[in-house]
Protein backbone atom coordinates (compact mmCIF):
# COMPACT_ATOMS: atom_id res chain seq x y z
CA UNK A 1 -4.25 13.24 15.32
CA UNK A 2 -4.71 16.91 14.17
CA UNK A 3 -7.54 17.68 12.16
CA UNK A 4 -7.39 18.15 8.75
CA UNK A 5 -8.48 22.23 8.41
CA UNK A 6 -7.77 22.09 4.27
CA UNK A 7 -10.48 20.19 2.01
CA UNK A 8 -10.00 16.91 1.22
CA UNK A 9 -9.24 16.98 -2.54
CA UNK A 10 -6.80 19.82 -1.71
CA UNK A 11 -5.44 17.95 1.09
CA UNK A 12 -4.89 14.60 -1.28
CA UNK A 13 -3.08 16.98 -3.74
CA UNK A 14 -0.71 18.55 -1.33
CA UNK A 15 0.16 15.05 -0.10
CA UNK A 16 1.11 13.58 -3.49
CA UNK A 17 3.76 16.38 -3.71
CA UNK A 18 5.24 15.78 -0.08
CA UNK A 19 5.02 11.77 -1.35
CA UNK A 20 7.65 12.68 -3.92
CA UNK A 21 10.02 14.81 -1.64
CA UNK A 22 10.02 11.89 0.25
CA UNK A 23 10.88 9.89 -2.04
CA UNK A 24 13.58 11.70 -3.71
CA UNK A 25 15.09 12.21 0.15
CA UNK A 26 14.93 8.32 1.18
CA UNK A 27 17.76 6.70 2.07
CA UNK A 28 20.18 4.57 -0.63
CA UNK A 29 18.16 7.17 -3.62
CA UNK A 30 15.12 4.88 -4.73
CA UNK A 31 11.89 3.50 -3.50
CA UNK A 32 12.92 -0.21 -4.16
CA UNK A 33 14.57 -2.59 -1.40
CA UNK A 34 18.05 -2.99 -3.30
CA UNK A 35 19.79 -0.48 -1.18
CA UNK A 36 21.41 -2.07 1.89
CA UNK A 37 21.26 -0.25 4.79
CA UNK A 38 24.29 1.39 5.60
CA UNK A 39 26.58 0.04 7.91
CA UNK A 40 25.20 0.73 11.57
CA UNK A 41 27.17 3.59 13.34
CA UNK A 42 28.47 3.86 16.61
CA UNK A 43 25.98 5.97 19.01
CA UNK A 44 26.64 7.03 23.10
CA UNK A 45 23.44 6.63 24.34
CA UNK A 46 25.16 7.82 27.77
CA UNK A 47 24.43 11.45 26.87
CA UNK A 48 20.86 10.38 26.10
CA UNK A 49 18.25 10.73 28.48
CA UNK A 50 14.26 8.83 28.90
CA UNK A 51 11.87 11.47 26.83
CA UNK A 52 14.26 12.89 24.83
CA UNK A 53 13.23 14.45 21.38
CA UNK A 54 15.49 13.06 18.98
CA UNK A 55 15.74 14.30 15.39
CA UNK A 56 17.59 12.72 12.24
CA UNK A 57 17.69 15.48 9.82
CA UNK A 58 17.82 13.57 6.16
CA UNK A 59 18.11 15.62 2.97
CA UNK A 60 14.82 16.83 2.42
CA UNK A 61 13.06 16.32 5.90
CA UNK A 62 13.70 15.39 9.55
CA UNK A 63 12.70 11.88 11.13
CA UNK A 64 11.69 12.20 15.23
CA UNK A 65 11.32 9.79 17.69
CA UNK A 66 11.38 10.11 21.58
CA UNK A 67 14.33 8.07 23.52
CA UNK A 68 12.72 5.26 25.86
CA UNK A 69 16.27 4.43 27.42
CA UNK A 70 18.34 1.01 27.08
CA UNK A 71 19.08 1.99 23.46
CA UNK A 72 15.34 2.18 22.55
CA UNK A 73 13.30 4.80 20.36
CA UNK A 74 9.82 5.32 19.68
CA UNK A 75 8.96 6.79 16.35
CA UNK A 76 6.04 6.59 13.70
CA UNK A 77 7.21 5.09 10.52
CA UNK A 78 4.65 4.56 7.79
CA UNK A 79 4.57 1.14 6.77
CA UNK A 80 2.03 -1.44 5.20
CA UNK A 81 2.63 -4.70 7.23
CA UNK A 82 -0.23 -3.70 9.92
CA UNK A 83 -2.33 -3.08 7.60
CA UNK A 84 -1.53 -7.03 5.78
CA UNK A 85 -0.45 -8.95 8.98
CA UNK A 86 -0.88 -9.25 12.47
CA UNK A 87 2.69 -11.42 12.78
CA UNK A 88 4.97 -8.90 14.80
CA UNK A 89 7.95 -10.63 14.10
CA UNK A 90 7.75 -9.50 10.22
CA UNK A 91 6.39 -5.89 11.53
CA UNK A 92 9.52 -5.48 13.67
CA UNK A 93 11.85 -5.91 11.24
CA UNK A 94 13.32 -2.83 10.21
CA UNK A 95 10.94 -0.79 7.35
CA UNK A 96 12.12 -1.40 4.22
CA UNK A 97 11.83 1.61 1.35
CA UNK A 98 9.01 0.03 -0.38
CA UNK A 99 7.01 -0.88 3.19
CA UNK A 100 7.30 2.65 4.03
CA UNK A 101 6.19 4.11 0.63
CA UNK A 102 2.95 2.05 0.27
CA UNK A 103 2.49 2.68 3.75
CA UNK A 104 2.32 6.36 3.17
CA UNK A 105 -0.11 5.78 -0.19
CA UNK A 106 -2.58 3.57 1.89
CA UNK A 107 -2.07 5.58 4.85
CA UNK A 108 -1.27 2.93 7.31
CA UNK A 109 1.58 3.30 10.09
CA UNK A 110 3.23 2.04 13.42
CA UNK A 111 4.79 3.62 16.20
CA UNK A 112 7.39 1.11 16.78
CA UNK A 113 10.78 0.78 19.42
CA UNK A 114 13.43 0.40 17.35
CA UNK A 115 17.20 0.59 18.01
CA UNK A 116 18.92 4.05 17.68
CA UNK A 117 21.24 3.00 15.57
CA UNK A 118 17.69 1.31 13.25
CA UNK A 119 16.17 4.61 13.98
CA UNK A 120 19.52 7.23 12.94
CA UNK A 121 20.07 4.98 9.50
CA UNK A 122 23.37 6.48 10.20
CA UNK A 123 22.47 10.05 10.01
CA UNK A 124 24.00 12.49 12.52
CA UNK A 125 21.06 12.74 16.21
CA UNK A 126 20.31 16.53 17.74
CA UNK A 127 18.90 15.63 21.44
CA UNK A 128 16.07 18.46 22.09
CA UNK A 129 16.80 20.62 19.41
CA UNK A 130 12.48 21.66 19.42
CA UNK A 131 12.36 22.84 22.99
CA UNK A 132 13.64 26.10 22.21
CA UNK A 133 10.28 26.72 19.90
CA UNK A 134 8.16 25.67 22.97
CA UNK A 135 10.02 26.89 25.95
CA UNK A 136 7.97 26.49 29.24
CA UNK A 137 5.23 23.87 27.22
CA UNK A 138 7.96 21.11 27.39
CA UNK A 139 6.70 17.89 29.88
CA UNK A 140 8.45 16.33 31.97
CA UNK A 141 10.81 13.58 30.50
CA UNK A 142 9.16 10.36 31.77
CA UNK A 143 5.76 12.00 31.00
CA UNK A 144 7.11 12.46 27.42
CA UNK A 145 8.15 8.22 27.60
CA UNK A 146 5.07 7.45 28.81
CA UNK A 147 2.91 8.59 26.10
CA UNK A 148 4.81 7.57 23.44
CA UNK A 149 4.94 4.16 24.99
CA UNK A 150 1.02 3.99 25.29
CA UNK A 151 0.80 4.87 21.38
CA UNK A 152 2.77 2.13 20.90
CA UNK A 153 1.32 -0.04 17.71
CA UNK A 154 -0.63 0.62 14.22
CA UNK A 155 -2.02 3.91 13.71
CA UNK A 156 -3.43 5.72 10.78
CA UNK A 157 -0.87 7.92 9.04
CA UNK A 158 -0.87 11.48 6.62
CA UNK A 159 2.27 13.09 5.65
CA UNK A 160 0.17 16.62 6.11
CA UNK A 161 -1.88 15.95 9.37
CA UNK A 162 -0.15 12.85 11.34
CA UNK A 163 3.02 12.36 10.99
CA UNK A 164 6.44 11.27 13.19
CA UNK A 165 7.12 15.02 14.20
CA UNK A 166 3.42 15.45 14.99
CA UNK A 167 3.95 12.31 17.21
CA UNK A 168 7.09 13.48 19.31
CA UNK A 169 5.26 17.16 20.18
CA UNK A 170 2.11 15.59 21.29
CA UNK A 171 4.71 13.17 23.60
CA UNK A 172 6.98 16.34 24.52
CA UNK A 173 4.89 19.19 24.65
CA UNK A 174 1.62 18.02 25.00
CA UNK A 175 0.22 19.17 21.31
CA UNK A 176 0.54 17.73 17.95
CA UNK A 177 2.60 19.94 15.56
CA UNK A 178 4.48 19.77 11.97
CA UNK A 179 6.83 22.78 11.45
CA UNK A 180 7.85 20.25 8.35
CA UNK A 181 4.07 20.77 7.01
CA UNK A 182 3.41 23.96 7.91
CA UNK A 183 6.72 25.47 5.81
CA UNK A 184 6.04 23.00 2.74
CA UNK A 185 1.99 24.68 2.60
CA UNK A 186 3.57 27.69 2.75
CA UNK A 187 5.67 27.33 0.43
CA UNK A 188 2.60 25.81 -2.04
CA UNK A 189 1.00 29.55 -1.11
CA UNK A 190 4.22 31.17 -2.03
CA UNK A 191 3.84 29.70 -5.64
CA UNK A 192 0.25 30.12 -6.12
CA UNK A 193 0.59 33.46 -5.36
CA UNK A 194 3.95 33.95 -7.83
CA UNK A 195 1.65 32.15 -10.46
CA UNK A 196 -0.99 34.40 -9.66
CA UNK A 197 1.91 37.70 -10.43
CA UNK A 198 2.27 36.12 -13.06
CA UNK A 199 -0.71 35.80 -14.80
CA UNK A 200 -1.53 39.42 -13.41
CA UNK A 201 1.43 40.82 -14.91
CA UNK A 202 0.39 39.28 -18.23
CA UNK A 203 -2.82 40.79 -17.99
CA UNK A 204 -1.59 44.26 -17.30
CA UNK A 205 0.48 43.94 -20.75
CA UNK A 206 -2.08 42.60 -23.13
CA UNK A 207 -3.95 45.49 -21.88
CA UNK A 208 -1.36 47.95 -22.37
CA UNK A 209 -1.06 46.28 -26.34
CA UNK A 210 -4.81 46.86 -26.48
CA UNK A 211 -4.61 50.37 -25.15
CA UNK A 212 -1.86 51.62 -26.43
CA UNK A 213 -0.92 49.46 -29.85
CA UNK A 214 1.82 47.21 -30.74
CA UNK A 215 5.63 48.33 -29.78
CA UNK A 216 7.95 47.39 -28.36
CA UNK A 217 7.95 49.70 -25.22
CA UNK A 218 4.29 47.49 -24.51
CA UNK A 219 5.42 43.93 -26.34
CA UNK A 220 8.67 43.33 -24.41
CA UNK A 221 7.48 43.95 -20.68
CA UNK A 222 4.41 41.80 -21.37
CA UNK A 223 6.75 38.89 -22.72
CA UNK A 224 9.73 39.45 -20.39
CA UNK A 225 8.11 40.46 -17.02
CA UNK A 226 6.10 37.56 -16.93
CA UNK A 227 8.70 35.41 -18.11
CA UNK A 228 11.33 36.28 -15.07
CA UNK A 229 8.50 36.51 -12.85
CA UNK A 230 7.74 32.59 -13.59
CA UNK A 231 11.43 31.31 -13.75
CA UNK A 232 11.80 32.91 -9.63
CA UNK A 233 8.57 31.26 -8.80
């Protein structure tokens, strides 16, 4: 699990707003259990390998999971059956919109072996895209299995600090990373700061009216600059 280097009520905050991205990018378009799963697509495992890094990318964000062989994947799914039962039969069953979403609020997960075709939710499968970012850090491929198959079970989960993709590099390349979390806090940076442009830009202006009186040479930049600079943020 990778430590958490932001402070807690920060880190809550940021959370909440990667909950609703989530949201908005799960399957069938809600967080209820109406949606049927779509129909399961056809996959050739032959061209998969044991320790593969498989990613799904969805609309919003990319679900990982590390190939086992036989058709099997290993992937961490949030979901709030561990934290309510011990009967595995229930558990296995694939995670429902609503499991996964309370999951994610209480912070409860499982790394579970599911099917591909459970694990794709018929979305399109890169094979090893990541190794490119890591180059000579990537483990050998039953190393990679092995580790995910020892993590095997109910774990504590954060959308920010322990998620699936976090899983598969620890299992791959040996350390826990989230390119997923590090682009959406920096793009929460990139809007504090436009927010902060903004409200510098205003400041500029009012002092401009101050200084220099009311016209419209010093009334129009202070209403429009800030005004543009908040509708690109």
């Amino acid at each position: 699990t990778m430590k958490n280097p932001v402070p807690q009520a920060a880190s809550l905050l940021l959370e909440k707003l990667l909950l609703l991205v989530h949201v908005r990018a799960l399957p069938g378009g809600s967080g209820g259990d109406s949606s049927p799963p779509p129909a399961p697509a056809y996959y050739d495992t032959s061209c998969f390998k044991r320790g593969d890094l498989l990613e799904v990318p969805r609309t919003l964000f990319v679900h990982f999971g590390i190939y086992l062989g036989e058709n099997r994947v290993a992937h961490l799914m949030p979901d709030i059956l561990p934290a309510l039962t011990g009967d595995r039969r229930q558990i296995e069953r694939v995670v429902t919109n609503k499991r996964l979403i309370l999951g994610v609020i209480a912070r409860t997960a499982s790394i579970r072996v599911d099917t591909v075709e459970d694990f794709a939710y018929g979305g399109s499968i890169l094979v090893n895209h990541m190794d490119r970012l890591f180059q000579d850090q990537v483990l050998g491929s039953e190393e990679a299995a092995r580790r995910a198959e020892k993590l095997v079970g109910a774990t504590a989960y954060s959308l920010l600090w322990n998620n699936c993709e976090h899983f598969v590099t620890y299992c791959r390349y040996g350390a826990p990373v989230s390119f997923q979390t590090d682009k959406f806090c920096e793009t929460v940076k990139m809007i504090i700061r436009d927010q902060r442009s903004v409200l510098a830009s205003a400041l500029v202006g009012l002092a401009s009216i101050v200084c220099l009186g009311l016209a419209p040479s010093t009334t129009l930049p202070t209403i429009f600059i800030p005004f543009f600079l908040w509708m690109a943020g």
